[in-house]
Every structure is written in structure tokens, then in C-alpha cells.
N, C-alpha and C. Protein backbone atom coordinates (compact mmCIF):
# COMPACT_ATOMS: atom_id res chain seq x y z
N UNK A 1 0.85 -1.18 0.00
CA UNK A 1 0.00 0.00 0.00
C UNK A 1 0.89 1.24 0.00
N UNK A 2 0.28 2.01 -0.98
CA UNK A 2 1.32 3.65 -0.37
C UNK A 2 0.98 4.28 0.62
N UNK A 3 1.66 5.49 0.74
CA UNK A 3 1.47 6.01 1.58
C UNK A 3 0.09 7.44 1.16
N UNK A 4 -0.09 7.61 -0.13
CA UNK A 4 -1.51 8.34 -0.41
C UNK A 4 -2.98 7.43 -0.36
N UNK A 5 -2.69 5.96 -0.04
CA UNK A 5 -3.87 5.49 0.16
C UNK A 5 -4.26 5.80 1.78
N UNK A 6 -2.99 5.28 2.60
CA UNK A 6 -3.40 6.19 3.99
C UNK A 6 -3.77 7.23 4.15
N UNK A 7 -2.98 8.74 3.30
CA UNK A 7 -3.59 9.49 3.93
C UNK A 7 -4.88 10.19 3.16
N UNK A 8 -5.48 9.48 2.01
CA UNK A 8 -7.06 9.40 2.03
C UNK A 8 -7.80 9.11 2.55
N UNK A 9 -7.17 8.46 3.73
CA UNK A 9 -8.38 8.05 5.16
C UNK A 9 -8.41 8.60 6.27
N UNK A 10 -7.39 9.89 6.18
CA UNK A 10 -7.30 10.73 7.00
C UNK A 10 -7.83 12.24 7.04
N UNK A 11 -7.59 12.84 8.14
CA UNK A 11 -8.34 14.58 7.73
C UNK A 11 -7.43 15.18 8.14
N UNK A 12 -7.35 16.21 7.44
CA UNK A 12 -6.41 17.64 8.16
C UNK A 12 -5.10 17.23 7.30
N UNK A 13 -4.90 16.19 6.00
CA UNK A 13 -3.92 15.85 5.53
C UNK A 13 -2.56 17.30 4.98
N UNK A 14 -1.63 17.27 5.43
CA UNK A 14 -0.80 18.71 5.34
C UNK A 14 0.97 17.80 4.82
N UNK A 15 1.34 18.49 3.94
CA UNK A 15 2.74 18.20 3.49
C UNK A 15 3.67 18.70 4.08
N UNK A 16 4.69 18.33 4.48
CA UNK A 16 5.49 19.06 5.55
C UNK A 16 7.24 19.10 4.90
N UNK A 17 7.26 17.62 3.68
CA UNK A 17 8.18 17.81 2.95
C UNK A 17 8.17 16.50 2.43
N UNK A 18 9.03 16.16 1.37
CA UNK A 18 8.83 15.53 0.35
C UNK A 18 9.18 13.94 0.96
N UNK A 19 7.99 13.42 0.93
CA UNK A 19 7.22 12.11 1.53
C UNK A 19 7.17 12.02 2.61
N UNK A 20 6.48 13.46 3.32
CA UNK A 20 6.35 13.38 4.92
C UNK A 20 5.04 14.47 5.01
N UNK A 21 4.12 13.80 5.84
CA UNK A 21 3.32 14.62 6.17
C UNK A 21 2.38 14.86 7.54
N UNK A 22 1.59 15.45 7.97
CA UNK A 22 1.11 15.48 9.48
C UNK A 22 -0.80 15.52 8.79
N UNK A 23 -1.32 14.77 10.10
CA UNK A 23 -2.27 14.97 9.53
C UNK A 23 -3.11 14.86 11.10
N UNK A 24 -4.61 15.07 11.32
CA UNK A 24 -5.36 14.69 12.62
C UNK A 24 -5.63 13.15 12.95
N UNK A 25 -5.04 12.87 14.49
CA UNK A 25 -4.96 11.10 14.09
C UNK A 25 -6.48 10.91 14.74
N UNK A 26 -6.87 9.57 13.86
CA UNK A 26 -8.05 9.47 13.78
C UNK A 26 -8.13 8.12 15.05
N UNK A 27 -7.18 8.39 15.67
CA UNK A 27 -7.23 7.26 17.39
C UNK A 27 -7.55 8.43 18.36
N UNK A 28 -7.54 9.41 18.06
CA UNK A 28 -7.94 10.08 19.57
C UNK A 28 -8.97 11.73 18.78
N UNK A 29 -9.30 12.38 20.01
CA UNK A 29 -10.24 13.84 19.17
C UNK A 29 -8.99 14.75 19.22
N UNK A 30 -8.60 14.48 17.38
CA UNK A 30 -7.47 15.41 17.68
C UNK A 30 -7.99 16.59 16.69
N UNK A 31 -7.17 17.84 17.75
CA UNK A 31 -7.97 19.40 17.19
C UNK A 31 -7.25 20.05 16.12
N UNK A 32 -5.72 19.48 16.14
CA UNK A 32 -5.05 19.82 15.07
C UNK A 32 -3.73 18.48 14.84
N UNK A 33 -3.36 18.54 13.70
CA UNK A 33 -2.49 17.67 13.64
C UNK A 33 -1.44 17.13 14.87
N UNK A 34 -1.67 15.81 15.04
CA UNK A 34 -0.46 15.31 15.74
C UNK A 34 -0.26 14.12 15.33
N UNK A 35 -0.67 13.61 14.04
CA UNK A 35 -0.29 12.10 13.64
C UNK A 35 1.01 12.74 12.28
N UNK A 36 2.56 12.24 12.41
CA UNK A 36 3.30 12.19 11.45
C UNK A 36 2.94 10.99 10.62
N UNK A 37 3.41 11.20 9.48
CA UNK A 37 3.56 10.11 8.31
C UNK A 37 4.48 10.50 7.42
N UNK A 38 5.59 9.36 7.42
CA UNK A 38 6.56 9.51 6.19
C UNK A 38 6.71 7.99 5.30
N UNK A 39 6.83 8.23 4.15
CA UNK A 39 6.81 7.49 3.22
C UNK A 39 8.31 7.00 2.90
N UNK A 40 9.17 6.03 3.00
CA UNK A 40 10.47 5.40 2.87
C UNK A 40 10.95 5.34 1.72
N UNK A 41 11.91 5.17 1.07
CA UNK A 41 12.17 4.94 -0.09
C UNK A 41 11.89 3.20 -0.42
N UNK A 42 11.88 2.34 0.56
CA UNK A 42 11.99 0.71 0.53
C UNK A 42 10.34 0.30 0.90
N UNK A 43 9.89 1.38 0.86
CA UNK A 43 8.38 0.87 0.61
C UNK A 43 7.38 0.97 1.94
N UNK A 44 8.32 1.29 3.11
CA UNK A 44 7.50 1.46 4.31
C UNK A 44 7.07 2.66 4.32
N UNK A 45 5.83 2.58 5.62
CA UNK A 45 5.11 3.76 5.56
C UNK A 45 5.01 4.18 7.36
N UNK A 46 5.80 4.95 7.94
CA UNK A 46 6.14 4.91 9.22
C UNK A 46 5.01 6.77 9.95
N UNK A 47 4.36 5.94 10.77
CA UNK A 47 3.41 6.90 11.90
C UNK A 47 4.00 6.88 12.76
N UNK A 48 3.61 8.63 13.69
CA UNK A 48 3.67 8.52 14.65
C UNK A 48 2.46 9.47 15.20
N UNK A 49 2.01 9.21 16.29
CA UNK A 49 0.88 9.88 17.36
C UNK A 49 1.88 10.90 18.53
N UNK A 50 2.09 11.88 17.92
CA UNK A 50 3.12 13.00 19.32
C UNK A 50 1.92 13.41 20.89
N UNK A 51 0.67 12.31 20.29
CA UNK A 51 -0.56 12.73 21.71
C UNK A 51 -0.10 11.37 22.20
N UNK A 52 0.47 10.23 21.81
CA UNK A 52 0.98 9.22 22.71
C UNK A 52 -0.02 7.74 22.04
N UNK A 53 -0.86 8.38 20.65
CA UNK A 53 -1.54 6.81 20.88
C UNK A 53 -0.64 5.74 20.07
N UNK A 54 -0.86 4.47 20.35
CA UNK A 54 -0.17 3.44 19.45
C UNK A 54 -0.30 3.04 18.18
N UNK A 55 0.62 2.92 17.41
CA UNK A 55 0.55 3.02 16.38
C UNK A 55 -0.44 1.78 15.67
N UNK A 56 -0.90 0.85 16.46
CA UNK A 56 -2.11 0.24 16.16
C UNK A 56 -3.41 0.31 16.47
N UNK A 57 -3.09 1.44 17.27
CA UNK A 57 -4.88 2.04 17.13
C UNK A 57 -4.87 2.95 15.97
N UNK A 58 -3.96 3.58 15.81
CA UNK A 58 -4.09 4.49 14.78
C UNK A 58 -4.60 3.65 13.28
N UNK A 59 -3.77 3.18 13.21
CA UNK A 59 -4.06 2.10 12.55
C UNK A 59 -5.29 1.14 12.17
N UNK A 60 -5.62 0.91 13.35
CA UNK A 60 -7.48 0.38 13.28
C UNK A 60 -8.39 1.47 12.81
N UNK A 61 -7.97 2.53 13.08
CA UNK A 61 -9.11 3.61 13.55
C UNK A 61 -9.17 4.29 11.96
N UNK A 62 -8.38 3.56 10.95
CA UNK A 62 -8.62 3.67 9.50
C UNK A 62 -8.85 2.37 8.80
N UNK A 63 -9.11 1.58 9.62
CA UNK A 63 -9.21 0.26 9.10
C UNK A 63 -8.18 -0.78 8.24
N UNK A 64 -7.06 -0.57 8.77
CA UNK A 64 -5.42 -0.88 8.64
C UNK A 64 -5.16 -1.61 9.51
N UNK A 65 -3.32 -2.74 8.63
CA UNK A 65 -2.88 -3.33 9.91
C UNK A 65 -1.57 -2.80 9.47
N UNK A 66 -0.40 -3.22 10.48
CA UNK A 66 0.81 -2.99 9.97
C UNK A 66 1.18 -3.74 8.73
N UNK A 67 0.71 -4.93 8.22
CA UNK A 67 0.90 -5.32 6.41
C UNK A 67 0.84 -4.46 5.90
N UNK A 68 -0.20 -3.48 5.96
CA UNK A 68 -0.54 -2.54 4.95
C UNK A 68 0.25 -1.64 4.71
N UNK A 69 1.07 -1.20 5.89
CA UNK A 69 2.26 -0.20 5.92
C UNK A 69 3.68 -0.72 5.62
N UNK A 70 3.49 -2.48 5.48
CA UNK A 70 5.10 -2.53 5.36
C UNK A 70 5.32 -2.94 4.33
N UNK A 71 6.05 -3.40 3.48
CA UNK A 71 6.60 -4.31 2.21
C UNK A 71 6.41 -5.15 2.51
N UNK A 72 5.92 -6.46 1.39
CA UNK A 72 6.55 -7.64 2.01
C UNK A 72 7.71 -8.20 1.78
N UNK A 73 8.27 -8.87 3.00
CA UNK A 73 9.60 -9.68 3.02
C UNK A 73 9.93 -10.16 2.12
N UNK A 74 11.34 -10.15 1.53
CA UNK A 74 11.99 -10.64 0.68
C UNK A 74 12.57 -12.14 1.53
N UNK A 75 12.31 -13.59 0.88
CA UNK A 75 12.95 -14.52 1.58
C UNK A 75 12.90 -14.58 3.25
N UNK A 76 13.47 -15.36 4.08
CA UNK A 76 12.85 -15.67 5.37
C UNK A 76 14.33 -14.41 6.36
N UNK A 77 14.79 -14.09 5.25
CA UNK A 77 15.32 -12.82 6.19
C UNK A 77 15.20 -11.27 6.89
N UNK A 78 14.85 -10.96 8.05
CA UNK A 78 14.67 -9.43 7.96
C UNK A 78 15.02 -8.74 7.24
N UNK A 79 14.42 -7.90 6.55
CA UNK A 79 14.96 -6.56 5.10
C UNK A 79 15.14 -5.52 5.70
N UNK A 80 14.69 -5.41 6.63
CA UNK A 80 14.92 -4.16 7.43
C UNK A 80 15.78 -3.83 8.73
N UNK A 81 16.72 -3.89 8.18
CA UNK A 81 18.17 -3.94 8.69
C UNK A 81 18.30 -2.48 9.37
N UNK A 82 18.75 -2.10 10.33
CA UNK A 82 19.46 -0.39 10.74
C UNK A 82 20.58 -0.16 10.23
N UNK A 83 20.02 0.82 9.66
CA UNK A 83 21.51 1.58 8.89
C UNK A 83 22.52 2.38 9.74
N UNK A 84 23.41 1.92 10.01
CA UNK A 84 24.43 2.52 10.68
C UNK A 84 25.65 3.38 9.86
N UNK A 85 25.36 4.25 10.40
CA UNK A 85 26.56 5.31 9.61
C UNK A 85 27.69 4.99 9.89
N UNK A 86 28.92 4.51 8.87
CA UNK A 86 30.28 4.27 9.32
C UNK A 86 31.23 5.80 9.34
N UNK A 87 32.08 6.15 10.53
CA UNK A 87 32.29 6.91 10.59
C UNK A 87 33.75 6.25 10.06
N UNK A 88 34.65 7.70 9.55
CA UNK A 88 35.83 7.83 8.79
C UNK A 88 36.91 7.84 9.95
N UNK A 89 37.21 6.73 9.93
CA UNK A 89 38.25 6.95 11.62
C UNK A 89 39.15 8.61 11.06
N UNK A 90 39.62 8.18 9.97
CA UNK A 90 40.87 9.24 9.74
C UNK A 90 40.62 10.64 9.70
N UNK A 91 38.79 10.68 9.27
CA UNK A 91 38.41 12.20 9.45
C UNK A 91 38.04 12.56 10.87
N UNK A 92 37.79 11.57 11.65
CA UNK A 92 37.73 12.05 13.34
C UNK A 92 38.57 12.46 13.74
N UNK A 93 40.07 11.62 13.72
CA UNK A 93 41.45 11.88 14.05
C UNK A 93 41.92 13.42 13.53
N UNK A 94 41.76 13.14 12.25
CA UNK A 94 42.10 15.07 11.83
C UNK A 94 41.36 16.04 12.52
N UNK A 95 39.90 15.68 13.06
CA UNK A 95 39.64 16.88 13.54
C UNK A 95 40.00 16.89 15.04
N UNK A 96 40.10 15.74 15.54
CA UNK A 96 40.73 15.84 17.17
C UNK A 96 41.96 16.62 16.87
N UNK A 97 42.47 16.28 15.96
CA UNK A 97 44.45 16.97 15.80
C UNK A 97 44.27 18.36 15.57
N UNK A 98 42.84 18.85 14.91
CA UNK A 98 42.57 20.41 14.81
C UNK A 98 42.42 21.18 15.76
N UNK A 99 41.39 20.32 16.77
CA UNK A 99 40.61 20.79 18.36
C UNK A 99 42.45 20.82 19.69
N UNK A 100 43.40 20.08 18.77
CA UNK A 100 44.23 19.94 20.18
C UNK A 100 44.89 21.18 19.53
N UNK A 101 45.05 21.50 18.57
CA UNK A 101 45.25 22.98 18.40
C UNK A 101 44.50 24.09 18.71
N UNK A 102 43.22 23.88 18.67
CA UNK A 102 42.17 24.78 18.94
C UNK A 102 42.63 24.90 20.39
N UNK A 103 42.53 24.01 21.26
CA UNK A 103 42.75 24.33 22.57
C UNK A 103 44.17 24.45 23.45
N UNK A 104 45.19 24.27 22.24
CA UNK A 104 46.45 24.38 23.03
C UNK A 104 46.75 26.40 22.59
N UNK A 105 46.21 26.54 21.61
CA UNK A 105 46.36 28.13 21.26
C UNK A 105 45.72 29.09 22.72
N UNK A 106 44.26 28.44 22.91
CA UNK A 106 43.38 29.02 23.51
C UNK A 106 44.00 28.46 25.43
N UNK A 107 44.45 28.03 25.14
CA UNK A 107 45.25 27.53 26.64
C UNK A 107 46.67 28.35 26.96
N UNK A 108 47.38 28.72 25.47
CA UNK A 108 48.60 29.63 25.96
C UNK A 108 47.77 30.88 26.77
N UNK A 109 46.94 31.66 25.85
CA UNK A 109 45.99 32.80 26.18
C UNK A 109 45.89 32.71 27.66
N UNK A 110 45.10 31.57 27.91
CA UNK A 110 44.62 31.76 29.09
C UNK A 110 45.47 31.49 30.15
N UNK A 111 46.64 31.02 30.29
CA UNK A 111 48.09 30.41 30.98
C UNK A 111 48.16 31.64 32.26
N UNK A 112 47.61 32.87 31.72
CA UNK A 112 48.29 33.34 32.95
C UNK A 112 46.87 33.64 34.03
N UNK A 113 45.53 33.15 33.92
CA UNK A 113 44.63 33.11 34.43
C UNK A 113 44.35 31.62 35.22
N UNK A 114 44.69 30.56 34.46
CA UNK A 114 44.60 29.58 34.70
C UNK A 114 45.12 29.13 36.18
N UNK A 115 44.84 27.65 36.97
CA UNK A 115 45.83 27.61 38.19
C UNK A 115 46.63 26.19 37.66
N UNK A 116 47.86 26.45 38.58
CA UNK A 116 48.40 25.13 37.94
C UNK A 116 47.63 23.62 37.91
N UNK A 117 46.90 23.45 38.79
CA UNK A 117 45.98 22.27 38.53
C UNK A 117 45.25 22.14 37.48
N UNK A 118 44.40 23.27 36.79
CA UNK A 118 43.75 23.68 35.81
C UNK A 118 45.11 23.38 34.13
N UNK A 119 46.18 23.90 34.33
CA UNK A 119 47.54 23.74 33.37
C UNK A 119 47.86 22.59 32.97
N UNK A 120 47.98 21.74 34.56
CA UNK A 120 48.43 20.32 34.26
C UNK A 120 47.45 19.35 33.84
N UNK A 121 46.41 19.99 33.85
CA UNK A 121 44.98 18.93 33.26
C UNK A 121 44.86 19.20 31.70
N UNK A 122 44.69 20.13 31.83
CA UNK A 122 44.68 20.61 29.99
C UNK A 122 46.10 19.93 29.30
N UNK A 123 46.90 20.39 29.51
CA UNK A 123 48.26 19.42 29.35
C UNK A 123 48.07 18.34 29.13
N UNK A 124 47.27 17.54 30.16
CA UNK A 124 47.88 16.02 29.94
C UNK A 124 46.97 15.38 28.95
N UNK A 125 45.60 16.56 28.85
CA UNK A 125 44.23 16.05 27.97
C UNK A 125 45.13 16.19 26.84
N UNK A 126 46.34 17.27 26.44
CA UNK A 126 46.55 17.24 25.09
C UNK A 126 47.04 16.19 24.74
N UNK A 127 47.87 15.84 25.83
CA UNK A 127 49.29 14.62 25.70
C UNK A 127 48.96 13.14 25.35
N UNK A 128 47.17 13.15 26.12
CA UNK A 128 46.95 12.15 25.71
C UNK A 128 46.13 12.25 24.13
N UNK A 129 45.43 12.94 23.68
CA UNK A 129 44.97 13.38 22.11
C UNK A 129 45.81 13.52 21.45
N UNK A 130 47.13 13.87 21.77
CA UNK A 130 48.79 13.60 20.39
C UNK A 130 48.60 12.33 20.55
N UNK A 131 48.87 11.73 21.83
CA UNK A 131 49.30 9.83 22.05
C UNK A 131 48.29 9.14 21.16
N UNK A 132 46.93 9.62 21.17
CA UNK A 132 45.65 8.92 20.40
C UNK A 132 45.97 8.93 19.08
N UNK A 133 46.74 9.88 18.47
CA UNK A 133 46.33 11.05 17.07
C UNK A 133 48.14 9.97 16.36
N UNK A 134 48.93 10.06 17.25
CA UNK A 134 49.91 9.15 16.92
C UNK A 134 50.23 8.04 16.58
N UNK A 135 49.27 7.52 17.55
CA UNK A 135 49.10 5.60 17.55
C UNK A 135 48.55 5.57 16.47
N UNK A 136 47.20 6.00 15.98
CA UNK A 136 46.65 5.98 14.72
C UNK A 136 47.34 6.03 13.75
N UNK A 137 48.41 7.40 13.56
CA UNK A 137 48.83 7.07 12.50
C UNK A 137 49.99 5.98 12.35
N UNK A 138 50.57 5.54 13.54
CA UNK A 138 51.62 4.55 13.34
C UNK A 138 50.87 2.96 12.66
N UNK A 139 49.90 2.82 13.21
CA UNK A 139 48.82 1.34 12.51
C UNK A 139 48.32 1.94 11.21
N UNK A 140 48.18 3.15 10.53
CA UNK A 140 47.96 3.83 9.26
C UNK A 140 46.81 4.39 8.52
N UNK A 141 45.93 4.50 10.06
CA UNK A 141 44.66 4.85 10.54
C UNK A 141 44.41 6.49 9.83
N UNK A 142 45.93 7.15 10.15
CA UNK A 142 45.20 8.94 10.10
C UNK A 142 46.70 8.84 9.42
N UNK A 143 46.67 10.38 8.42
CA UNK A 143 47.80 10.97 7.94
C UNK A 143 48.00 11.75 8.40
């Protein structure tokens, strides 16, 4: 099912951006929109109730089940995997190696405000962010 057959069973239907929209959820007396709906690129069709109802009353209360909102399964494996963002070790490392500059500049500045307890902490935070920023590149992690 798409996601314009749902929200023909809805009222107060409003576009909010391209395959997302808010509309009045038809599980509770709602006075202005609080049901989201966005449309997936993989075929799902994902609600939410921001008044707290479940997404299977909402659901009943248009005469729907969750089939109707999901794809069906490809083979006996979950398709709907979480996408995890892989982060760039080597672009983290460059910017820690930027920030230990950012804060060793901003630490001379402040050197004569600072107390030595306050000196030797910042210090050793750097000593250990070179030691981090080093090791990396010795295994060939960061340039």
C-alpha cells in the first residue's frame, strides 16, 4: 500500500516535505495535527501519534494493519536492517588533531589566568589526544 492510500483516510492531511506529512490522528479527538507520516524509499510507511496513541490504534481507527504499511519480506530474512553510519576513523582523528590545536592556542591565552591544577589537566588532555592522534597514525589509521 502507499502512503496516499493512507492518507485518504485521513483529515487535516498537510505536506510538511517531500514524503512526509502530518495529519489529525483518527485514534484520539485530535484538534489539530499530531499524527506524522513519512513514506520510505523501501516501501515502508512509518506513523507517529506525538498525543501518545499506538501506532495500532491508529491504525485500526482507519481500518489498517501494519501489512498494509510494510513491504513484504523478501525470503525468510529481515529486510529491514538499521543503517548505521560508518564513521571515517581518519576524518575524526584530523579533527581531534585540529581541536588539540584549537585548545592548546586558547590555553597559551589563558596560561596566565589559569591555576596550575587547571595547566596540568589541559596538558595532559593534550598529551593524551597527540598519544591517540599518533598511535593511529603509526597502525595507518590517520595521515
Amino acid at each position: 500500500m502507499t502512503a496516499e492510500a493512507m492518507l485518504a483516510r485521513l483529515n487535516g492531511v498537510r505536506e510538511t516535505g517531500h514524503g512526509k506529512f502530518v495529519a489529525r490522528c483518527p485514534a484520539h479527538d485530535d484538534r489539530s495535527p499530531s499524527l506524522a507520516i513519512r513514506e520510505c524509499d523501501d516501501g515502508r510507511i512509518l506513523i507517529h501519534c506525538f498525543a501518545g496513541c499506538e501506532t495500532g490504534d491508529v491504525l485500526a481507527a482507519v481500518g489498517m494493519t501494519f501489512s498494509d504499511i510494510m513491504p513484504e519480506r523478501i525470503g525468510t530474512e529481515h529486510s529491514y536492517k538499521p543503517m548505521r553510519q560508518r564513521f571515517d576513523a581518519r576524518q575524526v582523528l584530523q579533527g581531534v588533531s585540529h581541536e588539540i590545536m584549537v585548545v592548546s592556542v586558547i590555553a597559551d591565552r589563558m596560561a596566565a589566568v589559569a591555576d596550575e591544577h587547571d595547566q596540568a589537566r589541559l596538558m595532559l588532555a593534550a598529551g593524551r589526544l597527540n598519544n591517540a592522534l599518533n598511535n593511529a597514525q603509526s597502525l595507518g589509521i590517520a595521515s
